[in-house]
Protein backbone atom coordinates (compact mmCIF):
# COMPACT_ATOMS: atom_id res chain seq x y z
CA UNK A 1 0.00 0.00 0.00
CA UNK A 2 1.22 3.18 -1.03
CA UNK A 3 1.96 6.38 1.48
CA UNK A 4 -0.51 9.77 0.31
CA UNK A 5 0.50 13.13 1.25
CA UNK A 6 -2.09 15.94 1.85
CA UNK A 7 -2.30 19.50 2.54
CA UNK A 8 -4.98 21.65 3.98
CA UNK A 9 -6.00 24.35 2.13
CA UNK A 10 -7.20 26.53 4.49
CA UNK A 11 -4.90 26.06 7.85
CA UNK A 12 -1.70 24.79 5.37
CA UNK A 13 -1.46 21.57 7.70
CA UNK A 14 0.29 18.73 5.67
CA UNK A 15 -0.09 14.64 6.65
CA UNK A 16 0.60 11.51 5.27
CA UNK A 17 -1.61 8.32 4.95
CA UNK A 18 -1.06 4.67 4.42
CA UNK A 19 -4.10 3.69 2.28
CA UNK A 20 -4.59 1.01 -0.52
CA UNK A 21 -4.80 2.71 -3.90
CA UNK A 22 -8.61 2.13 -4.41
CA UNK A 23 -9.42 4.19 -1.14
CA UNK A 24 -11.11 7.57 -1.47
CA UNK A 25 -9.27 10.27 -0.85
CA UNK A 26 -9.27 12.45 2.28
CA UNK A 27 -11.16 15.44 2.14
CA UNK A 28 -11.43 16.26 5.74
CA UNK A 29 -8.68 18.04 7.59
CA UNK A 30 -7.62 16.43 11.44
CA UNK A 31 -6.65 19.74 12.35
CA UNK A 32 -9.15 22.51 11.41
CA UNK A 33 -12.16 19.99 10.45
CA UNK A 34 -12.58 21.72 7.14
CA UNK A 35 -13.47 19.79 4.27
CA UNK A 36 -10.44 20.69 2.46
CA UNK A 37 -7.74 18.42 2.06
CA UNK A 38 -6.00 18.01 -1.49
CA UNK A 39 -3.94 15.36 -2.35
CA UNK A 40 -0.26 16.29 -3.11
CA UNK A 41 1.64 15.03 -5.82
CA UNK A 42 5.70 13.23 -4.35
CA UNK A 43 8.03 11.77 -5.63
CA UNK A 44 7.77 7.81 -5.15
CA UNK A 45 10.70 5.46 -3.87
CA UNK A 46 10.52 2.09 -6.13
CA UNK A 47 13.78 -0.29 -5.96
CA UNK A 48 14.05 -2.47 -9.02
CA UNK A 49 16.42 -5.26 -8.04
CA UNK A 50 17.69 -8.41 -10.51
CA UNK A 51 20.27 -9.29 -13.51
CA UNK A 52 18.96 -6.93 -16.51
CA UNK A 53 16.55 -4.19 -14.83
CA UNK A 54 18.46 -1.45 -16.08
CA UNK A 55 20.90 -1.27 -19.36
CA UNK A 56 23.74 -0.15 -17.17
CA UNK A 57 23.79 -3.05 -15.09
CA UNK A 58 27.12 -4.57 -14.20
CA UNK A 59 25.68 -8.40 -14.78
CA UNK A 60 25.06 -9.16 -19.12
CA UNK A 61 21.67 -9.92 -19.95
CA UNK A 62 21.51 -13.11 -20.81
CA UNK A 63 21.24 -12.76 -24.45
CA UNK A 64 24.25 -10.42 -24.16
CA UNK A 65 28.25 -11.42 -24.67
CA UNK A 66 30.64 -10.17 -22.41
CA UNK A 67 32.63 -8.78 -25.76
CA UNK A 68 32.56 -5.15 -25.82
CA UNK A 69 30.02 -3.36 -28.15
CA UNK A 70 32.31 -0.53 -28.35
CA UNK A 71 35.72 -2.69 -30.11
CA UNK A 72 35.76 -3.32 -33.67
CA UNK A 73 37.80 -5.71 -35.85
CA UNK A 74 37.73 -8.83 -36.09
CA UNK A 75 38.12 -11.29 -32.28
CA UNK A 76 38.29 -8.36 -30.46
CA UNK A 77 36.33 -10.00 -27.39
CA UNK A 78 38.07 -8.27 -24.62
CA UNK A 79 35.77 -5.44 -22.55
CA UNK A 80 37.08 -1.73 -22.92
CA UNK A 81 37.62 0.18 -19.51
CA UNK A 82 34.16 2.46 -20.08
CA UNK A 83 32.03 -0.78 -20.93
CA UNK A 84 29.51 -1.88 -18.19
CA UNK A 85 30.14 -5.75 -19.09
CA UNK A 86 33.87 -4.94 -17.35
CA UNK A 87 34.26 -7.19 -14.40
C-alpha cells in the first residue's frame, strides 16, 4: 500500500496516509475539520532489483556477450575500460 500526502488548504497543515490505492481520498482536515484536504503530488521510492533491470547493469543480460560493443575488428572480445560488461 502506497503512502498519500495531503495539505490543507485553508490552515496549510500537511499529513501523510497509508491507504490502498482504491481508497477515497481524504477530504477532511484532522486539524481545522474543514473539508479541504487536497492530495499532493511526491516523488515515489521504487527499488528495481535483478540481472537486466536497467541497461547499465554490471551483470550481461543473458542474451548479451561479455565482448565489448564498443571494439571493432575482427576477435576483439576483450571489454574496454568504459564498458559496463567490465568485471
Amino acid at each position: 500500500m502506497p503512502f498519500y500526502e495531503y495539505r490543507c488548504r485553508d490552515c496549510g497543515h500537511t499529513l501523510t496516509k497509508l491507504q490502498s490505492m482504491s481508497a477515497p481520498a481524504l477530504t477532511t482536515c484532522p486539524q481545522c475539520g474543514h473539508e479541504s484536504l487536497v492530495k499532493l503530488i511526491s516523488a515515489s521510492s521504487c527499488e528495481l532489483k535483478g540481472v537486466g533491470v536497467f541497461g547499465n547493469s554490471k551483470q550481461p543480460f543473458a542474451n548479451e556477450s561479455k565482448s565489448c560493443p564498443a571494439s571493432t575488428g575482427a576477435g576483439a572480445s576483450a571489454p574496454c575500460a568504459a564498458c559496463p560488461h567490465a568485471d
